[in-house]
PDB file of N, CA and C in Angstrom:
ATOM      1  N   UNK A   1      -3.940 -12.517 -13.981  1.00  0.00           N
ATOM      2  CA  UNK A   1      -3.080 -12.150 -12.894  1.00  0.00           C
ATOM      3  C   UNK A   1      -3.221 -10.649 -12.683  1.00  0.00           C
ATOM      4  N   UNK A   2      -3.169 -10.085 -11.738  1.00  0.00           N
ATOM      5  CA  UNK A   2      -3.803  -8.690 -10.749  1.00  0.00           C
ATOM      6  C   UNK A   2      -2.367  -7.936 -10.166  1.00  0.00           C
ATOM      7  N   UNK A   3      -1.907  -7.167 -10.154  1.00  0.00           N
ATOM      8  CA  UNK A   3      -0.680  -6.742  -9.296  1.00  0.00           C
ATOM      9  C   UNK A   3      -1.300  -5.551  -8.772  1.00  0.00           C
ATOM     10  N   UNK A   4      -1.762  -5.763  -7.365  1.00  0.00           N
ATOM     11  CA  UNK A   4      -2.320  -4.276  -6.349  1.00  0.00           C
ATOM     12  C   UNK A   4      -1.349  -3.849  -5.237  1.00  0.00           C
ATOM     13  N   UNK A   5      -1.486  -2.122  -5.598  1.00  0.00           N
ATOM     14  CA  UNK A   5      -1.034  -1.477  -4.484  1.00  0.00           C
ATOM     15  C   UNK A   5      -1.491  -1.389  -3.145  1.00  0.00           C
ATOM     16  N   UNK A   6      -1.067  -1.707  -2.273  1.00  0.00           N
ATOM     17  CA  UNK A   6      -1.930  -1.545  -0.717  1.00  0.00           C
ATOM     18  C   UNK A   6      -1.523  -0.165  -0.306  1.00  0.00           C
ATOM     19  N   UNK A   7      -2.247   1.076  -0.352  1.00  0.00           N
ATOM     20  CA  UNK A   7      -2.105   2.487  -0.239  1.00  0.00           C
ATOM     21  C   UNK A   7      -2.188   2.539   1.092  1.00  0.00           C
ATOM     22  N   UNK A   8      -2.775   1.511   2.051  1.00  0.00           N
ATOM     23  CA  UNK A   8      -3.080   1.966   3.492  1.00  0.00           C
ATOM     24  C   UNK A   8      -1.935   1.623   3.890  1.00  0.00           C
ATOM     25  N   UNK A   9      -0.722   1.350   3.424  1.00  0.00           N
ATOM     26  CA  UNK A   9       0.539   0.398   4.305  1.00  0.00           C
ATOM     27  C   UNK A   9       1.488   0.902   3.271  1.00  0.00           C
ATOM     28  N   UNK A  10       1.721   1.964   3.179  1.00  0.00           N
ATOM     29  CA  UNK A  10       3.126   2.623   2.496  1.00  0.00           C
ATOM     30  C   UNK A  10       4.284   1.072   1.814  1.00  0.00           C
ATOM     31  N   UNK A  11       4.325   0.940   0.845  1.00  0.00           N
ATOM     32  CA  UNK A  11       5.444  -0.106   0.579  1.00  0.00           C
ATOM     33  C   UNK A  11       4.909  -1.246   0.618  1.00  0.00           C
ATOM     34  N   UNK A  12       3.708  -1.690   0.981  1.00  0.00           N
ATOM     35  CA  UNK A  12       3.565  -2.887   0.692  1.00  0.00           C
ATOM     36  C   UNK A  12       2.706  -3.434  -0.656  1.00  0.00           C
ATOM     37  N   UNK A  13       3.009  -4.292  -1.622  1.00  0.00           N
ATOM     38  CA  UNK A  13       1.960  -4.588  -2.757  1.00  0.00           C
ATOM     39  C   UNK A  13       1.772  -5.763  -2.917  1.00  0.00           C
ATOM     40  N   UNK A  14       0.768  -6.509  -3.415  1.00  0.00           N
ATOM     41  CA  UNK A  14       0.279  -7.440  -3.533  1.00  0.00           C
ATOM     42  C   UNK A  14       0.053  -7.919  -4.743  1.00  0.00           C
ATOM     43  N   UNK A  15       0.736  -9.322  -5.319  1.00  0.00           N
ATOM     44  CA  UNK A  15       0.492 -10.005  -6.182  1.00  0.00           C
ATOM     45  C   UNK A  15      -0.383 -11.169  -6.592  1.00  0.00           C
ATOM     46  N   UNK A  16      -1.576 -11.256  -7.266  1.00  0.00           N
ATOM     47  CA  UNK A  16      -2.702 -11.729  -6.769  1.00  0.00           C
ATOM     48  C   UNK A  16      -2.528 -12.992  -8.325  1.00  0.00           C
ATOM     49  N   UNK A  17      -2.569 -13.940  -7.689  1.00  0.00           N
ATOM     50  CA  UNK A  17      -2.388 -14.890  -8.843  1.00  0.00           C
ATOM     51  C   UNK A  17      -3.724 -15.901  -9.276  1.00  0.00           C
ATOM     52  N   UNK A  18      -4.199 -16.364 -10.266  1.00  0.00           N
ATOM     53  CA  UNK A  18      -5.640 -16.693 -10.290  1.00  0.00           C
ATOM     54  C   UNK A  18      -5.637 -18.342 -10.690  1.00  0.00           C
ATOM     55  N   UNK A  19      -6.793 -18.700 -10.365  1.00  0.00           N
ATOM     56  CA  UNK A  19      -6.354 -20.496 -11.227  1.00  0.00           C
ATOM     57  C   UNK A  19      -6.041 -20.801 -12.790  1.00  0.00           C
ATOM     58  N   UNK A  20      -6.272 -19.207 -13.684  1.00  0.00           N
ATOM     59  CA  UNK A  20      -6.314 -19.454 -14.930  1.00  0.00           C
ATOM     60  C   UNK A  20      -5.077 -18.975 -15.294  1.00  0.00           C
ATOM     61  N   UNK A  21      -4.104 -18.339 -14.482  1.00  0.00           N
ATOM     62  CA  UNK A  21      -2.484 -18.260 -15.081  1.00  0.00           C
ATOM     63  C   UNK A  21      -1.720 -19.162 -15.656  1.00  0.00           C
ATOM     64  N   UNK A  22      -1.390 -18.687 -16.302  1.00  0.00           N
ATOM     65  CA  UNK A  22       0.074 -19.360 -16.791  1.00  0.00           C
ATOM     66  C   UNK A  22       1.364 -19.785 -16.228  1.00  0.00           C
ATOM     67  N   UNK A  23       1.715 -20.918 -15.878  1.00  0.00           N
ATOM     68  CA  UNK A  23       3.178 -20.890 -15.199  1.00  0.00           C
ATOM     69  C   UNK A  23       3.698 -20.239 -15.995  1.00  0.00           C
ATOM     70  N   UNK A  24       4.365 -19.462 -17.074  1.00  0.00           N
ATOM     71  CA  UNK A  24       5.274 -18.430 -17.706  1.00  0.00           C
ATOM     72  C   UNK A  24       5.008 -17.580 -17.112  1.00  0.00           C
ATOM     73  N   UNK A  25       3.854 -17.136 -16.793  1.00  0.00           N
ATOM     74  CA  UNK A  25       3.262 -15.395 -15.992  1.00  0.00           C
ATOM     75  C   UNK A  25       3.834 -15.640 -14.761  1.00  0.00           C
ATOM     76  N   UNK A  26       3.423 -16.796 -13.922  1.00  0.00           N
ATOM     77  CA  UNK A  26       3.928 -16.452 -12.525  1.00  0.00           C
ATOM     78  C   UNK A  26       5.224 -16.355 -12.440  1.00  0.00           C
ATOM     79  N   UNK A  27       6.479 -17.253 -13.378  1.00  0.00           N
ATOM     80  CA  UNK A  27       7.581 -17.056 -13.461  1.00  0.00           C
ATOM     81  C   UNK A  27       7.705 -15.719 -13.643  1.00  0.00           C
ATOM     82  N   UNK A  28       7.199 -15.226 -14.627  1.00  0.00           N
ATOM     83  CA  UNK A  28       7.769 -13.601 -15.118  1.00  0.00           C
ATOM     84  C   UNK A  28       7.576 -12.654 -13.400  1.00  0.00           C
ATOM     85  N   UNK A  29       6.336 -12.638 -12.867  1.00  0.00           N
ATOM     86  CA  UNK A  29       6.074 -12.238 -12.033  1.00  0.00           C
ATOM     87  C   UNK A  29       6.852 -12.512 -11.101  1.00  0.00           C
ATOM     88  N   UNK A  30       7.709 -13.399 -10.448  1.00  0.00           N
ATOM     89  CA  UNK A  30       8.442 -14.009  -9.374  1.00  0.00           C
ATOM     90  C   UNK A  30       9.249 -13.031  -9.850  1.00  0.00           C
ATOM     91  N   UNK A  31      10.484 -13.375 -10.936  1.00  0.00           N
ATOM     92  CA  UNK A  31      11.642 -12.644 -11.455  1.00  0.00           C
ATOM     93  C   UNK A  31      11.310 -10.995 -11.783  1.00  0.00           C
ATOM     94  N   UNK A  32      10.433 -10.639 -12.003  1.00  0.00           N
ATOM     95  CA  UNK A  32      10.150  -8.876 -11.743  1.00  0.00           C
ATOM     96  C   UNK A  32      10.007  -8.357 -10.374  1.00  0.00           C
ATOM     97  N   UNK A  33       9.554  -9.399  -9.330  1.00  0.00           N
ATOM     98  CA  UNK A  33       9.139  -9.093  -8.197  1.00  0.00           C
ATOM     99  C   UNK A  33      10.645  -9.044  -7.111  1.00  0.00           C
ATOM    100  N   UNK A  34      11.371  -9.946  -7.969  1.00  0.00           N
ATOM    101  CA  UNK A  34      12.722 -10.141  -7.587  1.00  0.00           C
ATOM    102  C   UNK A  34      13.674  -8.631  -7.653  1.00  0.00           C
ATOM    103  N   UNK A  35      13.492  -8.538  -9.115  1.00  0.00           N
ATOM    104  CA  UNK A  35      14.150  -7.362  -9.606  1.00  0.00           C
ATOM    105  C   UNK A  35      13.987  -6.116  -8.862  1.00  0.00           C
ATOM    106  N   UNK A  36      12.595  -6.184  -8.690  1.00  0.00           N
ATOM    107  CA  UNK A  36      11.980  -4.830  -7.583  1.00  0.00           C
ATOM    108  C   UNK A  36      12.598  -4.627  -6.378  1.00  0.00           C
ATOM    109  N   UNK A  37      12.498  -5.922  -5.406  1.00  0.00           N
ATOM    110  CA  UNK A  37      12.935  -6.051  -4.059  1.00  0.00           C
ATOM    111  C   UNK A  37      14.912  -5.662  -4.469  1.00  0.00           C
ATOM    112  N   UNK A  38      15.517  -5.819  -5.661  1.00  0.00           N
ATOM    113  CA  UNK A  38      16.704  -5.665  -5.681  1.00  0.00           C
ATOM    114  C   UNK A  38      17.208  -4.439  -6.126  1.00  0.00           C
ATOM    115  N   UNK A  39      16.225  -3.589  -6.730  1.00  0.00           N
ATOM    116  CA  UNK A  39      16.872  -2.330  -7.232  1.00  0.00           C
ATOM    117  C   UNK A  39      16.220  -1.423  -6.211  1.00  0.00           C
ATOM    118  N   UNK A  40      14.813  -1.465  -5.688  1.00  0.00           N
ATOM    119  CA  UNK A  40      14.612  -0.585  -5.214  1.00  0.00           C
ATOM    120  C   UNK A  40      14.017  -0.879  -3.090  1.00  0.00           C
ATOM    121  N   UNK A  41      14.730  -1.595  -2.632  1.00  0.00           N
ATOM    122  CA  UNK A  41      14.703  -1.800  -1.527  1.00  0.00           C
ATOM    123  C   UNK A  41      15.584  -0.908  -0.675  1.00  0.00           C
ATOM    124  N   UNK A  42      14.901  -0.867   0.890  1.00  0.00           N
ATOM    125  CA  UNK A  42      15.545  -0.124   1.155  1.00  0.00           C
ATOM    126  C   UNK A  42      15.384  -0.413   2.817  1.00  0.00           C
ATOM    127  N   UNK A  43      15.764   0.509   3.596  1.00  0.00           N
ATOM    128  CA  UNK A  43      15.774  -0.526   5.368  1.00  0.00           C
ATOM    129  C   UNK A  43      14.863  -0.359   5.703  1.00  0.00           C
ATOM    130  N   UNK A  44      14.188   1.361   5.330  1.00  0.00           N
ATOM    131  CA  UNK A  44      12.714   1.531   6.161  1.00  0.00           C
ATOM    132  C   UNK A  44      12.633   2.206   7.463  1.00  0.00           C
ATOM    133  N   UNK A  45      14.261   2.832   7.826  1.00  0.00           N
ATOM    134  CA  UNK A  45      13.497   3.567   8.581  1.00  0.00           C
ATOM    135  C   UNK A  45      13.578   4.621   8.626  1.00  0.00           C
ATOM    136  N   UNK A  46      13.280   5.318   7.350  1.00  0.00           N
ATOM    137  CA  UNK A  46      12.688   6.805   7.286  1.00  0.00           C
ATOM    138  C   UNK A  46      12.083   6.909   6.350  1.00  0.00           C
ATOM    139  N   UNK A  47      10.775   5.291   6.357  1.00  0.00           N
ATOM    140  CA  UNK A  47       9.678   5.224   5.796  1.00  0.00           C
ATOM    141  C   UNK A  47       8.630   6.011   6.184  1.00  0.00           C
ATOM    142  N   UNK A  48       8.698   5.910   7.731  1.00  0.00           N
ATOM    143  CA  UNK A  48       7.096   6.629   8.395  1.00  0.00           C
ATOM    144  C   UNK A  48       7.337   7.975   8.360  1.00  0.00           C
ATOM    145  N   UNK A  49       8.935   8.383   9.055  1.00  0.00           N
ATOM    146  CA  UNK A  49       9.375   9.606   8.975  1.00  0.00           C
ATOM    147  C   UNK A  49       9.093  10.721   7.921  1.00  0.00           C
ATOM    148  N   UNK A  50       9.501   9.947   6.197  1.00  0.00           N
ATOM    149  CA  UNK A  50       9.418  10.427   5.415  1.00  0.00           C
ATOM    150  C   UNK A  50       8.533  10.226   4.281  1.00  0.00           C
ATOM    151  N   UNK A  51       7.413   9.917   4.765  1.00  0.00           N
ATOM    152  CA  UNK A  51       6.392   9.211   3.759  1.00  0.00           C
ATOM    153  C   UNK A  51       4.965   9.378   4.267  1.00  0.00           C
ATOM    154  N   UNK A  52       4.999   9.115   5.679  1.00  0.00           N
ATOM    155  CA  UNK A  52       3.608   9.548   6.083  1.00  0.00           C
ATOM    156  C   UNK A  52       3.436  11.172   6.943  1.00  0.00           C
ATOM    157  N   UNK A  53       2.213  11.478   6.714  1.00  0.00           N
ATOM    158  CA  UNK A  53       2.183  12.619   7.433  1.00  0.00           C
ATOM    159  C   UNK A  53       0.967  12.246   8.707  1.00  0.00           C
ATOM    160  N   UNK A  54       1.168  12.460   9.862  1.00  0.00           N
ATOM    161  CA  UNK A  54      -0.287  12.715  10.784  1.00  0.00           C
ATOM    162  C   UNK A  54      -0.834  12.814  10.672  1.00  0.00           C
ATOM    163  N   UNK A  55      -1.836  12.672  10.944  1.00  0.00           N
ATOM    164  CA  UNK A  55      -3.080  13.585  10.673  1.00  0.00           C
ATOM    165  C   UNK A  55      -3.201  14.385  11.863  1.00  0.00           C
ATOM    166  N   UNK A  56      -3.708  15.353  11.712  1.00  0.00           N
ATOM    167  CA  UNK A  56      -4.331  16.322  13.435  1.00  0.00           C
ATOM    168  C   UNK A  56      -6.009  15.933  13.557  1.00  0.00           C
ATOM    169  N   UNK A  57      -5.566  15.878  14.700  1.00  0.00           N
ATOM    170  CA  UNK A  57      -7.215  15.485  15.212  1.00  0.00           C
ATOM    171  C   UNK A  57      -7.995  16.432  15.709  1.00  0.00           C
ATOM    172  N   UNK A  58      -8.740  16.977  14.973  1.00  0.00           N
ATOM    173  CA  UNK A  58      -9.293  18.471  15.296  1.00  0.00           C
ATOM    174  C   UNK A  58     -10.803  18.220  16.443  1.00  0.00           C
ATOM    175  N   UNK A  59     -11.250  17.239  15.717  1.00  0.00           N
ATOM    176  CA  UNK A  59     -13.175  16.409  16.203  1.00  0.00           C
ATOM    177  C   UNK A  59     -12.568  15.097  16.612  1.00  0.00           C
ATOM    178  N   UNK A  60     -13.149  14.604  17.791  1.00  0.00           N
ATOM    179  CA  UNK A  60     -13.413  13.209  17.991  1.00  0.00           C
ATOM    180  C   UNK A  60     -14.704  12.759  16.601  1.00  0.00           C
ATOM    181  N   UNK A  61     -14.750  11.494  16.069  1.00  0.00           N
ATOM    182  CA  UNK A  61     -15.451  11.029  15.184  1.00  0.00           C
ATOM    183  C   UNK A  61     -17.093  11.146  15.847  1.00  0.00           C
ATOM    184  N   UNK A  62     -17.310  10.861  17.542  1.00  0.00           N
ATOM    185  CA  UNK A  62     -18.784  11.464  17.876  1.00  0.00           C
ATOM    186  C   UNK A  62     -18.946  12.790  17.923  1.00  0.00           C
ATOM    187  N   UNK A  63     -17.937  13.614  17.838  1.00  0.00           N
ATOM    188  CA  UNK A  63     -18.277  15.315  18.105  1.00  0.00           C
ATOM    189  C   UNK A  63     -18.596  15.616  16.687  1.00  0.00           C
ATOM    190  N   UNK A  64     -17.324  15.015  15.773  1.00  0.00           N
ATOM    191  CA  UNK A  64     -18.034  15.322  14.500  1.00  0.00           C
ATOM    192  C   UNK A  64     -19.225  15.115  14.050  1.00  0.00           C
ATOM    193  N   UNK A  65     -19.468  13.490  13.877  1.00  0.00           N
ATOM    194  CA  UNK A  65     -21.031  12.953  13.624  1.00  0.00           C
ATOM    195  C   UNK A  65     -21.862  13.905  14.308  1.00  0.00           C
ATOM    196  N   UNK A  66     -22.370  14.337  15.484  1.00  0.00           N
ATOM    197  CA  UNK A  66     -23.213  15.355  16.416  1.00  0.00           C
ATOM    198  C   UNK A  66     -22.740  16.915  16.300  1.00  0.00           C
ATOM    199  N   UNK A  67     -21.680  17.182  15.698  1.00  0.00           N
ATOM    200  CA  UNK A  67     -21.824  18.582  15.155  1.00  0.00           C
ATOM    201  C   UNK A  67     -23.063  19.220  14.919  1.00  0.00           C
ATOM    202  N   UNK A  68     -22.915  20.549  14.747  1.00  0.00           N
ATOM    203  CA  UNK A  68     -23.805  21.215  14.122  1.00  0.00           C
ATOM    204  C   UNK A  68     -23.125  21.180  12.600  1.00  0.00           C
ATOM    205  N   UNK A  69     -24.457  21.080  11.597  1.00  0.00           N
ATOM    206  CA  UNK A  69     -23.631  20.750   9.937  1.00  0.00           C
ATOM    207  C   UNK A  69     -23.613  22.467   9.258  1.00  0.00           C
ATOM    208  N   UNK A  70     -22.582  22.317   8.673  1.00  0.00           N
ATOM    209  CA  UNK A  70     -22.276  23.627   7.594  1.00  0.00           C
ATOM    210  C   UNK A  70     -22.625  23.363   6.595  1.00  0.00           C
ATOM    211  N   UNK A  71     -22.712  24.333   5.679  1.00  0.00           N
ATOM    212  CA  UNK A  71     -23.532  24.434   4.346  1.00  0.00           C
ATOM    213  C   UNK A  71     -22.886  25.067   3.536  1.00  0.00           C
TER     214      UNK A  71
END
């Protein structure tokens, strides 16, 4: 059994369960996953506010690629 962070999506994670688990593991896993959503949940909306930053867009991705390159 695998427990991954999804870094591209602030807050979201993924519990990846395999054919060779254990029903005890996935139980444990359900009831921790439980525990999580109960101690540390929250509404979300001053997730993007306060969690992501912009980026500035200095180059379009073709101006960059066709730049002149630095060294």
């Amino acid at each position: 059994m695998t427990f991954r962070l999804n870094l591209a999506i602030l807050g979201i994670s993924w519990p990846h369960i395999s054919i060779g688990d254990r029903i005890q593991d996935i139980e444990r896993l359900v009831e921790c996953s439980a525990d999580i959503k109960r101690l540390y949940s929250r509404d979300g909306k001053d997730l993007i506010a306060g969690e992501y930053i912009q980026p500035e867009l200095v180059l379009s991705p073709q101006e960059a690629f066709y730049s002149e390159r630095r060294s």
